[in-house]
PDB file of N, CA and C in Angstrom:
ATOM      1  N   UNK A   1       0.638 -41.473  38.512  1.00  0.00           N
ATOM      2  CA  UNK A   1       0.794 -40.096  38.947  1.00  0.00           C
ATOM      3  C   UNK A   1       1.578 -39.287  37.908  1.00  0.00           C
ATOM      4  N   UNK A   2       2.017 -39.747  37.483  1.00  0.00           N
ATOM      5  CA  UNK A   2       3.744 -39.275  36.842  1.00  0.00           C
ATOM      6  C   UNK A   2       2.751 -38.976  35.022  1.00  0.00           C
ATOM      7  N   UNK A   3       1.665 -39.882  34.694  1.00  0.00           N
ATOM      8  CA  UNK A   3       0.550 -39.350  33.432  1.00  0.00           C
ATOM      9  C   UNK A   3       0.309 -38.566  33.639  1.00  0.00           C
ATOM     10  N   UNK A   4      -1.202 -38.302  34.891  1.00  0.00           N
ATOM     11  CA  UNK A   4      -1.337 -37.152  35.864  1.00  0.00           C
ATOM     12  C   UNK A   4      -0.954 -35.716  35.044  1.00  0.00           C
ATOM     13  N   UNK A   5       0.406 -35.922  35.868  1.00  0.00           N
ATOM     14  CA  UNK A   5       1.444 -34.462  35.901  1.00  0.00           C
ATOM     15  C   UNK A   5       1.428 -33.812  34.337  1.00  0.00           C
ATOM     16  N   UNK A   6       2.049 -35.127  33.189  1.00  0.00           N
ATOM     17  CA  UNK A   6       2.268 -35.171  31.924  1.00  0.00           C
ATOM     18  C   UNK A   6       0.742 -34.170  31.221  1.00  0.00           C
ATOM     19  N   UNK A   7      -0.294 -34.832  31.772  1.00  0.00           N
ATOM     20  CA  UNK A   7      -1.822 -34.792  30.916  1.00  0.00           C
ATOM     21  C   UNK A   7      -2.428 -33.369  31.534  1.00  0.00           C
ATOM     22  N   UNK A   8      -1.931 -33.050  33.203  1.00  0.00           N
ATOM     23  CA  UNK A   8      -2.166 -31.548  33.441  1.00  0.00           C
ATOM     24  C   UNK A   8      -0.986 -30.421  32.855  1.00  0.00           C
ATOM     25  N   UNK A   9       0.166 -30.859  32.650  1.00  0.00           N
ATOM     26  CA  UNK A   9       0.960 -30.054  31.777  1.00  0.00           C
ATOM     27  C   UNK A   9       0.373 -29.666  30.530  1.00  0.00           C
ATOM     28  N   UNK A  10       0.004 -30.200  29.774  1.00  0.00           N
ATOM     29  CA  UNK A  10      -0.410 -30.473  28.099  1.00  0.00           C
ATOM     30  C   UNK A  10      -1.789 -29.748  28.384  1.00  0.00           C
ATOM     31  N   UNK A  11      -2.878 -30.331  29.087  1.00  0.00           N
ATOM     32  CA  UNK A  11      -3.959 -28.841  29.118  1.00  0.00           C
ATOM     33  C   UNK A  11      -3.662 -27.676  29.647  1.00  0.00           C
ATOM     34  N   UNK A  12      -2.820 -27.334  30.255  1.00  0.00           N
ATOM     35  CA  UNK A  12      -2.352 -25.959  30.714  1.00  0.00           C
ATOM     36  C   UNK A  12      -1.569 -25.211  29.289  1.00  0.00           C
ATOM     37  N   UNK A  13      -0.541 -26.196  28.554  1.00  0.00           N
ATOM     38  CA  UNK A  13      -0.352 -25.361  27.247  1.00  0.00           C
ATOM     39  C   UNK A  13      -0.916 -25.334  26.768  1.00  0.00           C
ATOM     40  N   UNK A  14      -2.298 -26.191  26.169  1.00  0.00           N
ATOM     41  CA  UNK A  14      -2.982 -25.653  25.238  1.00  0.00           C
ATOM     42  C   UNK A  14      -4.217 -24.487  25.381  1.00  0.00           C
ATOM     43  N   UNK A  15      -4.114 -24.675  26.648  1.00  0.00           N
ATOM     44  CA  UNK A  15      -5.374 -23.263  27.360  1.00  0.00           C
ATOM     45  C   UNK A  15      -4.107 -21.884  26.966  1.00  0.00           C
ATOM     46  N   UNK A  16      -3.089 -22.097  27.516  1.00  0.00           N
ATOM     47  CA  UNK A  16      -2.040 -20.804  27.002  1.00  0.00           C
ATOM     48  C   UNK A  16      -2.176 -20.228  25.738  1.00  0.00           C
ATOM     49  N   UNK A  17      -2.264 -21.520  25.001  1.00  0.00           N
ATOM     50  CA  UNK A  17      -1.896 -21.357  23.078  1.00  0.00           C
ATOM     51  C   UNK A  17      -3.267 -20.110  22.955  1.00  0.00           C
ATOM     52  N   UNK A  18      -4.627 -20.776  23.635  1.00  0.00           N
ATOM     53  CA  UNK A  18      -5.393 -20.439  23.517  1.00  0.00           C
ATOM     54  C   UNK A  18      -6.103 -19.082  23.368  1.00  0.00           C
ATOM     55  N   UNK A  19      -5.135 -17.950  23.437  1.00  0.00           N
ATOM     56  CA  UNK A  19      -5.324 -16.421  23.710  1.00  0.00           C
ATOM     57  C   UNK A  19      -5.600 -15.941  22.389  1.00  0.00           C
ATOM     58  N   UNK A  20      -6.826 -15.338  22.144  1.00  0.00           N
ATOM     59  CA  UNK A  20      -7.176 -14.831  21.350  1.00  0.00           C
ATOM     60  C   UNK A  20      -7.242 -13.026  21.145  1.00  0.00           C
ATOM     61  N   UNK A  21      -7.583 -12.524  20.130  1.00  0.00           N
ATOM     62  CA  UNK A  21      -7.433 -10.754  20.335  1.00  0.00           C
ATOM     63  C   UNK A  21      -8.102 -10.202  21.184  1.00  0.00           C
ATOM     64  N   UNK A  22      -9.585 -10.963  21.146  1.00  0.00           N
ATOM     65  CA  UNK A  22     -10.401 -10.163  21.895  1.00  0.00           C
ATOM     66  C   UNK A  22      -9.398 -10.096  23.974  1.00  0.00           C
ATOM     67  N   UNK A  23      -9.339 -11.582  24.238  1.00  0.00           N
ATOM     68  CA  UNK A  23      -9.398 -11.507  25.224  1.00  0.00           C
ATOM     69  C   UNK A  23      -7.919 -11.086  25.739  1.00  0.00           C
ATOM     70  N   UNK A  24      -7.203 -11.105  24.856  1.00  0.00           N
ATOM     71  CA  UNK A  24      -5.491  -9.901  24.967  1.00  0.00           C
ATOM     72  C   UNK A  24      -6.057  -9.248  25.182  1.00  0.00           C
ATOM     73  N   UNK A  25      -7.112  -8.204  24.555  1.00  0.00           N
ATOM     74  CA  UNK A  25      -7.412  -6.322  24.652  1.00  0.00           C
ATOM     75  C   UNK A  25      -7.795  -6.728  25.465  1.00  0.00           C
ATOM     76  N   UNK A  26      -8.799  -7.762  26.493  1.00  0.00           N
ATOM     77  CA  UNK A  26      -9.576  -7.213  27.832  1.00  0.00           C
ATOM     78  C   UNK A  26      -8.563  -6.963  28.784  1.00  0.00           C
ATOM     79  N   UNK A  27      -7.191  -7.834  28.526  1.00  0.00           N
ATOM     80  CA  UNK A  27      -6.668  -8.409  29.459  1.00  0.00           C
ATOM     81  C   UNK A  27      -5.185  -7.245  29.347  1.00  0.00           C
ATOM     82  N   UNK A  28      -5.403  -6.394  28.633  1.00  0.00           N
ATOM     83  CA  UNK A  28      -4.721  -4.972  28.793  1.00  0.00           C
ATOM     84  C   UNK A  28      -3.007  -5.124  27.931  1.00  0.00           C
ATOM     85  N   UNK A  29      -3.595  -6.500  27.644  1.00  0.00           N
ATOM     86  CA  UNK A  29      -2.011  -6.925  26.807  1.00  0.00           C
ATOM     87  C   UNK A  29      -1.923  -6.530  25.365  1.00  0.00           C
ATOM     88  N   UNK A  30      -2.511  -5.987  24.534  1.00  0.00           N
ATOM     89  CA  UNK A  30      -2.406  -5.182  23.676  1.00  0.00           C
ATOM     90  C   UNK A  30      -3.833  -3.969  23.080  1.00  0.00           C
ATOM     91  N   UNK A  31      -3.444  -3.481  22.502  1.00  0.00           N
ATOM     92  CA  UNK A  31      -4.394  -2.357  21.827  1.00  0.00           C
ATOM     93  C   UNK A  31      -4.142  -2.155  20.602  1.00  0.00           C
ATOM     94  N   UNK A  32      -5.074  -0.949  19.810  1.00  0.00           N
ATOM     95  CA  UNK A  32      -4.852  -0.960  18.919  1.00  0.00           C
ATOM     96  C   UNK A  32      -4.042   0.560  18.856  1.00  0.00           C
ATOM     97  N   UNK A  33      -3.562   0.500  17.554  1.00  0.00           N
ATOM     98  CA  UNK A  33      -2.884   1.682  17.010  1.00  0.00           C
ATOM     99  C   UNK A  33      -3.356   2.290  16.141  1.00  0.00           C
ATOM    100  N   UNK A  34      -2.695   4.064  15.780  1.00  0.00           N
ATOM    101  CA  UNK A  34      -3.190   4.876  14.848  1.00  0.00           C
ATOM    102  C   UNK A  34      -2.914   4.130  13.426  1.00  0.00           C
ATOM    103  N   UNK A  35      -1.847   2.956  13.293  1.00  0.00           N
ATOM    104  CA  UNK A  35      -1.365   2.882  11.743  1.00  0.00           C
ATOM    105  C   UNK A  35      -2.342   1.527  11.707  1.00  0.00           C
ATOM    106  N   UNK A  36      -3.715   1.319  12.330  1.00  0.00           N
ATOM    107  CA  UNK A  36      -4.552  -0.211  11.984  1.00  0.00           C
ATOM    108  C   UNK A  36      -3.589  -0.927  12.460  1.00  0.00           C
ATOM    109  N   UNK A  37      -2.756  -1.469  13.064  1.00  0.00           N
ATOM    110  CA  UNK A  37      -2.271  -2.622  13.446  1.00  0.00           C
ATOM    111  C   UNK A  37      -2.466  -2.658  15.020  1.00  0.00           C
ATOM    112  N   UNK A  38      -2.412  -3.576  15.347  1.00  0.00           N
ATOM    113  CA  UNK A  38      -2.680  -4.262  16.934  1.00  0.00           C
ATOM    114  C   UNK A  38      -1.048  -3.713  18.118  1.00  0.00           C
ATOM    115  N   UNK A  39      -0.775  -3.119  18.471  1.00  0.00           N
ATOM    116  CA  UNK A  39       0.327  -3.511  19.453  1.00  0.00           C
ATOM    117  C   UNK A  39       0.287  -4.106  20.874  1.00  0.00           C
ATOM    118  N   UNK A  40       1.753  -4.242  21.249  1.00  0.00           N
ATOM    119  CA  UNK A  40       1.564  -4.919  22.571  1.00  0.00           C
ATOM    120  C   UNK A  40       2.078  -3.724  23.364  1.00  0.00           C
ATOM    121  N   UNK A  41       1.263  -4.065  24.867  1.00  0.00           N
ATOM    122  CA  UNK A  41       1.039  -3.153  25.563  1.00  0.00           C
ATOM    123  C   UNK A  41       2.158  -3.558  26.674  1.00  0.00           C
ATOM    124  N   UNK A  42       2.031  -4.991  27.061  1.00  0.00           N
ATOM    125  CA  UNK A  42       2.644  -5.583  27.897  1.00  0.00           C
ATOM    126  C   UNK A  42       2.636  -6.409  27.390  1.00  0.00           C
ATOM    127  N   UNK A  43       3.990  -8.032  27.526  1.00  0.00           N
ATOM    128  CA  UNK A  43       4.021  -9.096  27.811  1.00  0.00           C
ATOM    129  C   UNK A  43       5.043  -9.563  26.658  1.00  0.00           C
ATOM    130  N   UNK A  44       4.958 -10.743  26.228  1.00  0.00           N
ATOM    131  CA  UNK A  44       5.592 -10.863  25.139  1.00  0.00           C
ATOM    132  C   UNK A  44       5.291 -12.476  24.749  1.00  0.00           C
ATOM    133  N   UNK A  45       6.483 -13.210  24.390  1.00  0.00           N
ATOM    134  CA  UNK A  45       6.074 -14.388  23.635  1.00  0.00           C
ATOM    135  C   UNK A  45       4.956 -14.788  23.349  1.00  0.00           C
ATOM    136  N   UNK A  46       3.886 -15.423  23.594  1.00  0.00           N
ATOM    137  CA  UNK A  46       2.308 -15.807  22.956  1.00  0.00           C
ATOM    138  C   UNK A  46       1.958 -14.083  22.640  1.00  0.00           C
ATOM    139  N   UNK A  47       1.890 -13.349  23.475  1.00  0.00           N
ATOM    140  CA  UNK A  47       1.164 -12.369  22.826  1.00  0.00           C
ATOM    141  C   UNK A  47       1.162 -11.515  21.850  1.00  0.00           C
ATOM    142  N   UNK A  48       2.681 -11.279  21.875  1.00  0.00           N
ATOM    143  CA  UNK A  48       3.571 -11.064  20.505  1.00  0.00           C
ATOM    144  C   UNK A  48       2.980 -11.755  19.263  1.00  0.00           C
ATOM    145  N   UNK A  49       3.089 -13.359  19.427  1.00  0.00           N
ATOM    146  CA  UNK A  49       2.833 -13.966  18.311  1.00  0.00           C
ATOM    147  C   UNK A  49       1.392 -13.968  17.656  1.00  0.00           C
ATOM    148  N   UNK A  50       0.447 -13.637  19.355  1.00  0.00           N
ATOM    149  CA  UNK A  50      -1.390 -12.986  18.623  1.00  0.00           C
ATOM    150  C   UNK A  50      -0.775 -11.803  17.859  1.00  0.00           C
ATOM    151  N   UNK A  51      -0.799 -10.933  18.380  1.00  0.00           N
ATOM    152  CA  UNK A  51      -0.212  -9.432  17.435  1.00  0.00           C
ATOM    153  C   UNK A  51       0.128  -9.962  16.237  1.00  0.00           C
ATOM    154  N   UNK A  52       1.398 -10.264  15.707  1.00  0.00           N
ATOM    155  CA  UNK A  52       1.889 -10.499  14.907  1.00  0.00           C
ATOM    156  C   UNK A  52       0.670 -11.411  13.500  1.00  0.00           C
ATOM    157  N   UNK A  53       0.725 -12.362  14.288  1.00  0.00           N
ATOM    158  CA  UNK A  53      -0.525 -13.040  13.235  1.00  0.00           C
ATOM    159  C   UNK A  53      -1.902 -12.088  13.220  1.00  0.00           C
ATOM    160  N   UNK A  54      -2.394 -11.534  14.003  1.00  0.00           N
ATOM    161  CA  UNK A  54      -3.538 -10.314  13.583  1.00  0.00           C
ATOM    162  C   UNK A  54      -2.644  -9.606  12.692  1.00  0.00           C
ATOM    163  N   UNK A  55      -1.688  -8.878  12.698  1.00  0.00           N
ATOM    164  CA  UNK A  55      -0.724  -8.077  11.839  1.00  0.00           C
ATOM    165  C   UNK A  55      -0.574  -8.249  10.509  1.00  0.00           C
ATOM    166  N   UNK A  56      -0.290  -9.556  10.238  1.00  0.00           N
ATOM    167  CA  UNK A  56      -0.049 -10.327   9.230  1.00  0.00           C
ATOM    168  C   UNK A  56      -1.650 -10.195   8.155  1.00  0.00           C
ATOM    169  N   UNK A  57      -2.442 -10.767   8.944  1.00  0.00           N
ATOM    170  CA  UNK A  57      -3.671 -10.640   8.387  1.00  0.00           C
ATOM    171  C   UNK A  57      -4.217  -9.448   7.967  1.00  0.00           C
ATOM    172  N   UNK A  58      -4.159  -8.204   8.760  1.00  0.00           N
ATOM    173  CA  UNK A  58      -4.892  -7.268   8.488  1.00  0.00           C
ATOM    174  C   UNK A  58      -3.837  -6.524   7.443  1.00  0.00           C
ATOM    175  N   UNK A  59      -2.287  -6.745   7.461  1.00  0.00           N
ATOM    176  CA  UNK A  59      -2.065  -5.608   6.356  1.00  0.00           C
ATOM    177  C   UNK A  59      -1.987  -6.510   5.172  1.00  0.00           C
ATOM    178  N   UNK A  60      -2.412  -8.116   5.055  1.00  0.00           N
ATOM    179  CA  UNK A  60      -2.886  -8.472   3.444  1.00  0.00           C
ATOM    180  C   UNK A  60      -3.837  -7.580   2.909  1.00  0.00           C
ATOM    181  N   UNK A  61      -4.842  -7.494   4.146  1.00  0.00           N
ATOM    182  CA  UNK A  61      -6.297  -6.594   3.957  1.00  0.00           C
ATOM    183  C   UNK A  61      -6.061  -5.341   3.440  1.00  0.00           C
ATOM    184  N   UNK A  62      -5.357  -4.579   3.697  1.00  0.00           N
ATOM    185  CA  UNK A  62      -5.090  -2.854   3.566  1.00  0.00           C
ATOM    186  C   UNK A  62      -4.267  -3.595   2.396  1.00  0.00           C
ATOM    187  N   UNK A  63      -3.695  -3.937   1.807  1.00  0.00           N
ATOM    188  CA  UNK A  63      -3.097  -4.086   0.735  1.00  0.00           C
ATOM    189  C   UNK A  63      -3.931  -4.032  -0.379  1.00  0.00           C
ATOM    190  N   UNK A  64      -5.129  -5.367  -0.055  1.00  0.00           N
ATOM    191  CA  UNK A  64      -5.931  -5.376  -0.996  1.00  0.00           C
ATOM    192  C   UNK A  64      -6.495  -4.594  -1.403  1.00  0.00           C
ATOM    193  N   UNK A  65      -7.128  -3.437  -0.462  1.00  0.00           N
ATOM    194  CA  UNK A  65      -7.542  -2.391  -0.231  1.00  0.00           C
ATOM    195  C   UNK A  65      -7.296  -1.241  -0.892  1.00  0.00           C
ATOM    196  N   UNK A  66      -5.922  -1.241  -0.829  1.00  0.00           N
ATOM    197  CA  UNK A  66      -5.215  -0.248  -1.721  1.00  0.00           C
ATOM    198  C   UNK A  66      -4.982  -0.453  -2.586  1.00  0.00           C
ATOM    199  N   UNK A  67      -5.045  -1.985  -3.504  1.00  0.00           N
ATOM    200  CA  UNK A  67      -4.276  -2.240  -4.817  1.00  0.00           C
ATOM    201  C   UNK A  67      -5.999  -1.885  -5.489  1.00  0.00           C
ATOM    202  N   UNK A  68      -6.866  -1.849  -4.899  1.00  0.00           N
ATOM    203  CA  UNK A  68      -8.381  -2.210  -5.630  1.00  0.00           C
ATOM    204  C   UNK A  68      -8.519  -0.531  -5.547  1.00  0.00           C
ATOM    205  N   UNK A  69      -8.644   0.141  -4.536  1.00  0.00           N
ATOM    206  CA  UNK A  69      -8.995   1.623  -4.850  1.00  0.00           C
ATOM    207  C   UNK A  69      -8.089   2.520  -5.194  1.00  0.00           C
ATOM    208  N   UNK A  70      -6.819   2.386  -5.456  1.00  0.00           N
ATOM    209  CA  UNK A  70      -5.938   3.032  -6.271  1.00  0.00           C
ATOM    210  C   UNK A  70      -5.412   3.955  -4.848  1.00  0.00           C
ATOM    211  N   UNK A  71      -5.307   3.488  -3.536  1.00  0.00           N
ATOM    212  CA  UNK A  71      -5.261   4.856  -2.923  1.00  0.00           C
ATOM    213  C   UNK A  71      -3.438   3.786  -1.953  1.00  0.00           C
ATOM    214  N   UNK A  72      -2.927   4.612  -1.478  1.00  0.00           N
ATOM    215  CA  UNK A  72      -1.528   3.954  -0.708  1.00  0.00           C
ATOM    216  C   UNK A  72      -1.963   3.239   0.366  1.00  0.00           C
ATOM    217  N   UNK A  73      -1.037   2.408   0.654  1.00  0.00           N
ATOM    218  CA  UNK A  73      -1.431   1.687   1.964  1.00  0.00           C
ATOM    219  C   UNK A  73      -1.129   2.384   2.916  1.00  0.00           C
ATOM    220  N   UNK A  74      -0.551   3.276   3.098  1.00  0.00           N
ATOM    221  CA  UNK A  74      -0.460   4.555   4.682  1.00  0.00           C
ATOM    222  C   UNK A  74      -1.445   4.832   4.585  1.00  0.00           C
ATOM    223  N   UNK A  75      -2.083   5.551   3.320  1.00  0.00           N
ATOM    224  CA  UNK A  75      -4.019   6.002   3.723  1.00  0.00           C
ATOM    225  C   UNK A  75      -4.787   4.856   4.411  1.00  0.00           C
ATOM    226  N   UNK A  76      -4.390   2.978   3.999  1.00  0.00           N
ATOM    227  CA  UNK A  76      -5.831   3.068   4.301  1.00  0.00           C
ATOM    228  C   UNK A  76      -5.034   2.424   5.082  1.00  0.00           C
ATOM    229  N   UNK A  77      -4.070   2.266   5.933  1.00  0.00           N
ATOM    230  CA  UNK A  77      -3.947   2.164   7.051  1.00  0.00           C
ATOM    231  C   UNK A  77      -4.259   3.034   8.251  1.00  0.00           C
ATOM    232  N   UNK A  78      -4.226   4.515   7.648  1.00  0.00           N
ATOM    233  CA  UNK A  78      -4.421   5.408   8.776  1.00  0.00           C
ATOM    234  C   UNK A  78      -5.814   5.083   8.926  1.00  0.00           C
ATOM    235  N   UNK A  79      -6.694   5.350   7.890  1.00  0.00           N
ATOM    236  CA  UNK A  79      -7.969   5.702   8.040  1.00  0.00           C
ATOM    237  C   UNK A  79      -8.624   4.099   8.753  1.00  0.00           C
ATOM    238  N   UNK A  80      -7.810   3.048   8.397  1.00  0.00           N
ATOM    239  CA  UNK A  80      -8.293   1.413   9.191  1.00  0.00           C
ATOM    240  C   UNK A  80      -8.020   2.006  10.611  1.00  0.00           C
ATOM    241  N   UNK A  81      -6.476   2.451  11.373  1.00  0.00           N
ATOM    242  CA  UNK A  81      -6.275   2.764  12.678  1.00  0.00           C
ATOM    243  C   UNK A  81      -7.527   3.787  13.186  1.00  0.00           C
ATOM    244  N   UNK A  82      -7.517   4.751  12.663  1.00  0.00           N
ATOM    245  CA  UNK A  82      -8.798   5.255  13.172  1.00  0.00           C
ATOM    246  C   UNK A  82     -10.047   4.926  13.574  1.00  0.00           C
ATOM    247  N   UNK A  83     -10.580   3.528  12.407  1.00  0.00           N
ATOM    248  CA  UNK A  83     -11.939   3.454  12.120  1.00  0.00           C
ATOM    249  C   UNK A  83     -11.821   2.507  13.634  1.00  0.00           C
ATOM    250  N   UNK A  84     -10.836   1.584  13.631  1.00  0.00           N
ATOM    251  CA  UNK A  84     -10.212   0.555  14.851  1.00  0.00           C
ATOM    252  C   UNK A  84     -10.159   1.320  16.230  1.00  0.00           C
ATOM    253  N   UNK A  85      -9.391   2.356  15.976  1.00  0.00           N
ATOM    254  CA  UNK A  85     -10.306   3.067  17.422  1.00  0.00           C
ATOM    255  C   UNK A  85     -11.084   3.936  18.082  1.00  0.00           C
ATOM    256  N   UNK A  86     -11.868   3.769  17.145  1.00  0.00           N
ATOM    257  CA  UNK A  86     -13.096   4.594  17.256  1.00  0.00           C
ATOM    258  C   UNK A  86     -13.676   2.881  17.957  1.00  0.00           C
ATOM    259  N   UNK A  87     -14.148   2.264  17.480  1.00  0.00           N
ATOM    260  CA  UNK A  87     -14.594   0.955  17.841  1.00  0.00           C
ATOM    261  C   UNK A  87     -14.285   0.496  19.138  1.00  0.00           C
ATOM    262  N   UNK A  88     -13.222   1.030  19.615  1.00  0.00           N
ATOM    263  CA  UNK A  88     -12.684   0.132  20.159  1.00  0.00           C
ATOM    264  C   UNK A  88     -13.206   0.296  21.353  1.00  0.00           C
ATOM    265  N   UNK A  89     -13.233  -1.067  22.463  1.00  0.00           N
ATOM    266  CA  UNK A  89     -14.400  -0.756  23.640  1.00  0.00           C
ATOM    267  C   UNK A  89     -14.048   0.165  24.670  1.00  0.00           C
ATOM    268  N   UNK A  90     -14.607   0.913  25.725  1.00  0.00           N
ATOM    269  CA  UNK A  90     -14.146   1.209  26.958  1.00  0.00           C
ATOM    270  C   UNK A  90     -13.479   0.170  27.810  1.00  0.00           C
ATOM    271  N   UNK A  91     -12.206   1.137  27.969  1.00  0.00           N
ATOM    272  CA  UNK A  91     -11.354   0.133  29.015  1.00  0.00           C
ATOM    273  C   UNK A  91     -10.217  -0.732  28.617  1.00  0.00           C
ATOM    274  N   UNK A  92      -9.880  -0.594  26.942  1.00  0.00           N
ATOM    275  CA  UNK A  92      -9.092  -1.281  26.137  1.00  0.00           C
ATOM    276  C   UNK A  92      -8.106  -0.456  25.988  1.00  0.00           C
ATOM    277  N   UNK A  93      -7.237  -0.310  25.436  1.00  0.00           N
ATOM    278  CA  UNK A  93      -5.904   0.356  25.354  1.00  0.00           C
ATOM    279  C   UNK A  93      -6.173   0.665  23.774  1.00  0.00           C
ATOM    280  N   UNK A  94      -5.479   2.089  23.767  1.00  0.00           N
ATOM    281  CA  UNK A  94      -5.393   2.974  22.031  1.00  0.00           C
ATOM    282  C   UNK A  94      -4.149   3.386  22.134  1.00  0.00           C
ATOM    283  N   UNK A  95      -3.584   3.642  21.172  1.00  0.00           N
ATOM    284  CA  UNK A  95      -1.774   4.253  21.164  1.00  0.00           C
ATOM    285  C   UNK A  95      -2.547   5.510  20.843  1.00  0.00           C
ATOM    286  N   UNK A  96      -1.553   6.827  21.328  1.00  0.00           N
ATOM    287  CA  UNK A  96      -1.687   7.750  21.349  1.00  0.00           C
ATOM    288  C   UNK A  96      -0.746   8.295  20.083  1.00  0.00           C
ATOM    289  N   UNK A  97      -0.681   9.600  19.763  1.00  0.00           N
ATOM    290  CA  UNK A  97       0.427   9.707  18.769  1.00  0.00           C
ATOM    291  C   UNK A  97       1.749   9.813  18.973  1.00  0.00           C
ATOM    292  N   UNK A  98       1.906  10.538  20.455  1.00  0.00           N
ATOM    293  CA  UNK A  98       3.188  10.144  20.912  1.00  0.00           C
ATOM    294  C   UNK A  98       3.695   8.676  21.166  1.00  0.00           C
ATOM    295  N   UNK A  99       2.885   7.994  20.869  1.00  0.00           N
ATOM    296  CA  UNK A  99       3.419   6.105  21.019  1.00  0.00           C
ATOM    297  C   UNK A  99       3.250   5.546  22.333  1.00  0.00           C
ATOM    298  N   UNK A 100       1.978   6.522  23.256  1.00  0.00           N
ATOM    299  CA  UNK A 100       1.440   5.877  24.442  1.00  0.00           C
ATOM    300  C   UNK A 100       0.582   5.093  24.912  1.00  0.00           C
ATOM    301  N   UNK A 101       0.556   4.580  25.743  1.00  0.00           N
ATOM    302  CA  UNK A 101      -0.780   3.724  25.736  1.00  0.00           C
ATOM    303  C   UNK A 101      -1.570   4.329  26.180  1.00  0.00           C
ATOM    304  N   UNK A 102      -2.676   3.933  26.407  1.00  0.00           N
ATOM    305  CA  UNK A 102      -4.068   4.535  27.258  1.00  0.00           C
ATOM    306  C   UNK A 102      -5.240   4.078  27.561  1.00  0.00           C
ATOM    307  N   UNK A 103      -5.954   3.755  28.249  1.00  0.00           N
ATOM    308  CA  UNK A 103      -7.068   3.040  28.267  1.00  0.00           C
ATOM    309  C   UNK A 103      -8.217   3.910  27.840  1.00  0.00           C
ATOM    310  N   UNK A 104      -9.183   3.667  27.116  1.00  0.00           N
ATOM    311  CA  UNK A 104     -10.104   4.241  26.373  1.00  0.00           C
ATOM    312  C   UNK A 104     -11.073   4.390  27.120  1.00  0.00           C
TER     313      UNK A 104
END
């Protein structure tokens, strides 16, 4: 019994670990923002750490971005936040410019 408990603990964290971007935005726990980066809407620890690692990734991207077309990384961050929510689905959360959330 006492494995059991051990072996249903251990699939329950790894289904946790398991949260990916898409299914954060369905799940209203983050959106995107005007500056291209992901925020959190609600929650914190795991979801924080999705954010953060999407974060991580996408401003290598705008870096590259900017070191190759000669243009700042605020441009092509703005113009990434934009292009990001324009995309972004009905029913997902967008930051507003006052720093609100909203469902799209």
């Amino acid at each position: 019994m006492r494995w059991l408990i051990i072996m249903f603990a251990a699939v329950l964290s790894v289904s946790a670990w398991a949260l990916d971007l898409q299914q954060a935005k369905q799940q209203g726990l983050v959106g995107e923002q005007l500056n291209g980066l992901v925020g959190v809407v609600r929650g914190g620890g795991e979801v924080t750490a999705v954010a953060n690692d999407i974060n991580r990734k996408r401003l290598s991207s705008y870096q590259d971005i900017a070191q190759r077309t000669g243009t700042s990384l605020t441009v092509v961050q703005s113009r990434a936040g934009q292009y990001n929510i324009e995309r972004t689905q009905a029913g997902d959360y967008i930051q507003l410019a006052d720093g609100s959330w909203r469902k799209k």
